[in-house]
Every structure is written in structure tokens, then in C-alpha cells.
N, C-alpha and C. Protein backbone atom coordinates (compact mmCIF):
# COMPACT_ATOMS: atom_id res chain seq x y z
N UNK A 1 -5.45 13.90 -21.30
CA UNK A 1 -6.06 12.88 -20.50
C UNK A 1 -6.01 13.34 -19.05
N UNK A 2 -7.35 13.56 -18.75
CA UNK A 2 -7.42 13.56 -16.84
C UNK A 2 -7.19 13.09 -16.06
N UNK A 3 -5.89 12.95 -14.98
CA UNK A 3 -4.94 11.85 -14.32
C UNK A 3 -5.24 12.49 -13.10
N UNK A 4 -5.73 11.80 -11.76
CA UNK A 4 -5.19 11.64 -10.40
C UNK A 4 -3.47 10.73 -9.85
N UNK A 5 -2.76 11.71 -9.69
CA UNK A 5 -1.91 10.86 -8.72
C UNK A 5 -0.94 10.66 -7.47
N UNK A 6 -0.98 10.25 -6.83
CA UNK A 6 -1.36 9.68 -5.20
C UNK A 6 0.16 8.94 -5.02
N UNK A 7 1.31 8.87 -4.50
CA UNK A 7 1.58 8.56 -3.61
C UNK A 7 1.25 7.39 -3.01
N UNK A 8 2.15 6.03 -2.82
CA UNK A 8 1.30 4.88 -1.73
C UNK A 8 2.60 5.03 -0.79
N UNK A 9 2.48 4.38 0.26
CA UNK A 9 3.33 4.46 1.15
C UNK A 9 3.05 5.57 3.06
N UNK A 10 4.17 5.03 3.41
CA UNK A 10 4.09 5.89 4.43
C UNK A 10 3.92 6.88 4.34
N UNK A 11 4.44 8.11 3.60
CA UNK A 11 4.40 9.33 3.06
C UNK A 11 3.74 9.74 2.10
N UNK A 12 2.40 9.85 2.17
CA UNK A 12 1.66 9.83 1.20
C UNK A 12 1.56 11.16 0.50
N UNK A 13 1.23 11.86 1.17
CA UNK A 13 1.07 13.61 0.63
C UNK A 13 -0.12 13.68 0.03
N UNK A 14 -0.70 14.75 -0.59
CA UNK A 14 -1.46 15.13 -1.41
C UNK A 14 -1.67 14.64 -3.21
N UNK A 15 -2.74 14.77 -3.40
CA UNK A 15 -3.02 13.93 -4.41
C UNK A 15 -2.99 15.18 -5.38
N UNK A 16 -2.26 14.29 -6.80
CA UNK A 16 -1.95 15.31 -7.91
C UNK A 16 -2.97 15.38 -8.87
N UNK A 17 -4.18 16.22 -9.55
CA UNK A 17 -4.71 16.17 -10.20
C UNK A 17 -4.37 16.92 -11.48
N UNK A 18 -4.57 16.71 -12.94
CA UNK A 18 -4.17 17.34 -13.74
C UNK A 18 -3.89 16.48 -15.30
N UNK A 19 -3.47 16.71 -16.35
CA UNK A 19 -3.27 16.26 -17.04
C UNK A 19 -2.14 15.57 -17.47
N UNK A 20 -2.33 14.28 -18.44
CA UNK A 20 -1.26 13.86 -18.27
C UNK A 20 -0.32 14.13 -19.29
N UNK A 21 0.54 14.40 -19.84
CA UNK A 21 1.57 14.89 -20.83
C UNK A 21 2.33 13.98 -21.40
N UNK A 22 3.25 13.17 -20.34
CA UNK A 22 4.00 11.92 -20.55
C UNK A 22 3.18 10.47 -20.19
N UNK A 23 3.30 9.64 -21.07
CA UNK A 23 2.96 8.46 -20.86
C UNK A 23 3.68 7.59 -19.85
N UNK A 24 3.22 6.76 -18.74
CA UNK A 24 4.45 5.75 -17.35
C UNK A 24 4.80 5.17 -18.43
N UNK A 25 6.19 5.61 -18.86
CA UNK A 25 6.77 4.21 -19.43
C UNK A 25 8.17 4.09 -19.42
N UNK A 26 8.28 2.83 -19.21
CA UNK A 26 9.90 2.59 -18.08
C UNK A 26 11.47 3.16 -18.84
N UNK A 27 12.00 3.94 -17.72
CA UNK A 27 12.62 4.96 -18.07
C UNK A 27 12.86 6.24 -18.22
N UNK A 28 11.26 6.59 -18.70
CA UNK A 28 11.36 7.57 -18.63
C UNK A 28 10.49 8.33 -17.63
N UNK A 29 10.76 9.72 -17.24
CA UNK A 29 9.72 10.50 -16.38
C UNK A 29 8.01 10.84 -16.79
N UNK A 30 7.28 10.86 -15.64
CA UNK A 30 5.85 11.36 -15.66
C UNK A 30 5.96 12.35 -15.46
N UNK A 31 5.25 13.52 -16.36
CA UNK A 31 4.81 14.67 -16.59
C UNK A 31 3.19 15.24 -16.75
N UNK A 32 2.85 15.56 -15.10
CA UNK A 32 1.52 16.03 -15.52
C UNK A 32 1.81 17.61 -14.69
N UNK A 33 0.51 18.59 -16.27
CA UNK A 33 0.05 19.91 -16.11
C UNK A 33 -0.65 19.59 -15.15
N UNK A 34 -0.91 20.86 -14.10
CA UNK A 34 -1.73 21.59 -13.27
C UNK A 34 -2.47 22.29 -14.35
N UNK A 35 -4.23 22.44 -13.81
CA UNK A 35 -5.21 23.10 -14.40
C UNK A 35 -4.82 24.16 -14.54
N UNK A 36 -3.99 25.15 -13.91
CA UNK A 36 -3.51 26.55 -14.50
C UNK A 36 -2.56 26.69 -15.93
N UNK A 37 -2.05 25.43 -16.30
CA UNK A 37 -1.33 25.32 -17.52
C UNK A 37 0.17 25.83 -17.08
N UNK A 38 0.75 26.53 -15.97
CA UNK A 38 1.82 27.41 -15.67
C UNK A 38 2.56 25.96 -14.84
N UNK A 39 2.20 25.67 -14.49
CA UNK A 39 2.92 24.83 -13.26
C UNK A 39 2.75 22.75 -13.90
N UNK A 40 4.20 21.94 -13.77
CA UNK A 40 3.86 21.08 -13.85
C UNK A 40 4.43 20.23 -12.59
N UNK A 41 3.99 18.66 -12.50
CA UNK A 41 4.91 17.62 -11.35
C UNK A 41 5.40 16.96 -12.50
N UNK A 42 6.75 16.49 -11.44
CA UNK A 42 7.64 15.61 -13.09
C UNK A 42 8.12 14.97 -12.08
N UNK A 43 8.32 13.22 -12.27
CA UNK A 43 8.68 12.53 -11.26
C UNK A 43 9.72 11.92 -11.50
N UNK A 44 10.44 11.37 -10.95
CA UNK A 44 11.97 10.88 -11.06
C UNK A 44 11.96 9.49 -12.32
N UNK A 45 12.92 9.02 -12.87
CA UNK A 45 12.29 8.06 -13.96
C UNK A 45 12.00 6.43 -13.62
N UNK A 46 11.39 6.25 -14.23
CA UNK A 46 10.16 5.04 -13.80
C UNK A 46 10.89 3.82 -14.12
N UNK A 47 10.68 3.09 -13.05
CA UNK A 47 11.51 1.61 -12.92
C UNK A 47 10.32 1.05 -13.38
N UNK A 48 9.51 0.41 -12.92
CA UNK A 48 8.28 -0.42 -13.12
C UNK A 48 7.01 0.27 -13.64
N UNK A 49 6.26 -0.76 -14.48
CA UNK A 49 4.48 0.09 -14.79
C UNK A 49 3.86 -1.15 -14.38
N UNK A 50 2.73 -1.37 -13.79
CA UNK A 50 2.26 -2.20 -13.59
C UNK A 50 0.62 -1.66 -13.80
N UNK A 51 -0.33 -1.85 -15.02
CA UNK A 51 -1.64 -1.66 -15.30
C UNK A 51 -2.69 -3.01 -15.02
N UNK A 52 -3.87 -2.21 -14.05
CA UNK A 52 -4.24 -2.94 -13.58
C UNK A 52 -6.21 -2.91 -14.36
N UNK A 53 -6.79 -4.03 -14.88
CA UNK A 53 -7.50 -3.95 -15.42
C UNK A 53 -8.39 -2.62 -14.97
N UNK A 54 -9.34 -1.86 -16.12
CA UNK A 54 -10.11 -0.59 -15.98
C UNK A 54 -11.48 -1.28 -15.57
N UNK A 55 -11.82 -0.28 -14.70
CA UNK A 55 -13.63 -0.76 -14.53
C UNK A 55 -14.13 0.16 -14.91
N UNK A 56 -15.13 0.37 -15.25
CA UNK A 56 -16.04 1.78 -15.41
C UNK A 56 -15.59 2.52 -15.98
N UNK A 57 -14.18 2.43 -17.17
CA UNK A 57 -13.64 3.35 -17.81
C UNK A 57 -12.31 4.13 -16.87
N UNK A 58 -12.49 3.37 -15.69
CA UNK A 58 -11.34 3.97 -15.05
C UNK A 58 -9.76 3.33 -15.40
N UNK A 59 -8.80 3.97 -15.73
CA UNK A 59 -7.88 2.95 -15.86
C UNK A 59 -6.82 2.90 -14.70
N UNK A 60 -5.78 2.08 -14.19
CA UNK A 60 -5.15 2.22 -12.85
C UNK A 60 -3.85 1.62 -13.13
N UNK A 61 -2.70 2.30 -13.14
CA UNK A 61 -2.05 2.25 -12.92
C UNK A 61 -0.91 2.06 -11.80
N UNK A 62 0.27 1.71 -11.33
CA UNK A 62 1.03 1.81 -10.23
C UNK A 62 2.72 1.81 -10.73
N UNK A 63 3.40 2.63 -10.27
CA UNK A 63 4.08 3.18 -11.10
C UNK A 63 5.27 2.84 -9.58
N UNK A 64 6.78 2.51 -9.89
CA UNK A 64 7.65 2.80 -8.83
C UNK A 64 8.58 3.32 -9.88
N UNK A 65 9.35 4.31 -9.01
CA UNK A 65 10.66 5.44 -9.63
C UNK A 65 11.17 5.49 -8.85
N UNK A 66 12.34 5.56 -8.70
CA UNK A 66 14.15 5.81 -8.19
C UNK A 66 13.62 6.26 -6.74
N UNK A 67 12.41 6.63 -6.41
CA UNK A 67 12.33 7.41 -5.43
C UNK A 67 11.14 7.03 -4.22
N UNK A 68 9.90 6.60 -5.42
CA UNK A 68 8.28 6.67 -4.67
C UNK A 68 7.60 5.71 -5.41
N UNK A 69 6.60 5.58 -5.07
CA UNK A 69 5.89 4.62 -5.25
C UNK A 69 4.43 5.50 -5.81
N UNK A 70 3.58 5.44 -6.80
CA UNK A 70 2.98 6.34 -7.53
C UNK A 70 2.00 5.61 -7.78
N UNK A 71 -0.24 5.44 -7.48
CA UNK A 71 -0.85 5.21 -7.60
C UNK A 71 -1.44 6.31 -9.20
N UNK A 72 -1.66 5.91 -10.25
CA UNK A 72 -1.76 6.37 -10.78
C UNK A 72 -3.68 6.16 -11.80
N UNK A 73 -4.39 6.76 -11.66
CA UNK A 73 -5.83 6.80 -12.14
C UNK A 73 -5.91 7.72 -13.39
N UNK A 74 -6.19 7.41 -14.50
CA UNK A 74 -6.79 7.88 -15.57
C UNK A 74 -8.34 8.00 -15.40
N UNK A 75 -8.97 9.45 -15.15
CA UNK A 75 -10.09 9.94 -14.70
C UNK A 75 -11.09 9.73 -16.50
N UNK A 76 -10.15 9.97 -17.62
CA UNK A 76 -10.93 10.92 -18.76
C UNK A 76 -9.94 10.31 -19.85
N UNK A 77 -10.20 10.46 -20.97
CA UNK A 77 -9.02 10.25 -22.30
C UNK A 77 -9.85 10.86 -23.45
N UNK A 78 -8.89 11.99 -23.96
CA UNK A 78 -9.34 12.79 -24.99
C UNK A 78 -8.50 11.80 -26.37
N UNK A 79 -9.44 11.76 -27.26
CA UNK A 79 -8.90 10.95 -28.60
C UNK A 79 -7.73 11.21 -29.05
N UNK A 80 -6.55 9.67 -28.54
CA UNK A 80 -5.40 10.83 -29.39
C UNK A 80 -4.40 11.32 -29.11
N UNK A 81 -4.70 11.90 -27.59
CA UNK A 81 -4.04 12.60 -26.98
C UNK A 81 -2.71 12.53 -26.32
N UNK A 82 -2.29 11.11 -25.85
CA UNK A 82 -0.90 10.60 -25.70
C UNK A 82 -0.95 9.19 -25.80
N UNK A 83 -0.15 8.47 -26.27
CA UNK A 83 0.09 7.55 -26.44
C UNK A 83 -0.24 6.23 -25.46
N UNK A 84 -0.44 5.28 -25.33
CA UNK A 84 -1.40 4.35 -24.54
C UNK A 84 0.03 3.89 -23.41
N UNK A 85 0.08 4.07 -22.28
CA UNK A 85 0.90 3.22 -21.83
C UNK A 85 1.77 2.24 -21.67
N UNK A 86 2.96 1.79 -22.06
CA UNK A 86 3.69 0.30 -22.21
C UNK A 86 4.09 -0.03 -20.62
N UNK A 87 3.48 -1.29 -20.68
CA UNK A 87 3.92 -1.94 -19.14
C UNK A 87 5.52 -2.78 -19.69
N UNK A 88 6.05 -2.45 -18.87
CA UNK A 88 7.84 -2.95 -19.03
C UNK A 88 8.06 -4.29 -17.26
């Protein structure tokens, strides 16, 4: 599944594009590949999921962890491919 994710906050940084591996679900860490397949981001483990209705097939997520605050967009979803999100 094709994931953008962004950072909200003062410190925003650069936006992560790539696939997603791990499903936000509370407790545990987000794991998305970089398009090179060599390199991944793995984020500290997830206190809150909060899914926010999809428009246009987009789905939106917002994610807080031990650390940051995580805008999270589902671009794409291949059949199958990881498990659907649980909001906690």
C-alpha cells in the first residue's frame, strides 16, 4: 500500500513516501519501505490512531507516538496487502 507521511507540528520535516509494511495500530511501531527496497522509517510505538473518513479513495489517518505526531495518507491499496488499520 502507497503511504505519504508527514509530521504535524512545529517540526515538521520532510514528507515520507513509500510503502506501508506495518499497519498504525496501538502499540505497536509504523514501518514504511523507501522505493529503493534497502532503506526503511520505523517510528517509535503508537499511542493513538485516529482514522478520518476517505474521500476519493484517499484514506487519512493521524497517528501520535511516544515522540511525534504523524499525518498519515494512504495514496493506493494493493489487494491484501496488510491488514486494515484498528483505531484504539
Amino acid at each position: 500500500m502507497e503511504v505519504v507521511l508527514r509530521k504535524v507540528g512545529r517540526k515538521s520535516g520532510r514528507a515520507v513516501v513509500g510503502r506501508l509494511l506495518r499497519p498504525p495500530r496501538k502499540g505497536s511501531v509504523v514501518v514504511i519501505e523507501f522505493a529503493d527496497g534497502l532503506h526503511e522509517y520505523v517510528t517509535t510505538p503508537v499511542k493513538r490512531v485516529l482514522q478520518l473518513c476517505g474521500e476519493d479513495g484517499l484514506d487519512t489517518y493521524y497517528l501520535q507516538t511516544a515522540n511525534s505526531r504523524y499525518r498519515l495518507e494512504v495514496r493506493s491499496t494493493e489487494s491484501g496487502a496488510v491488514d486494515q488499520p484498528v483505531a484504539n
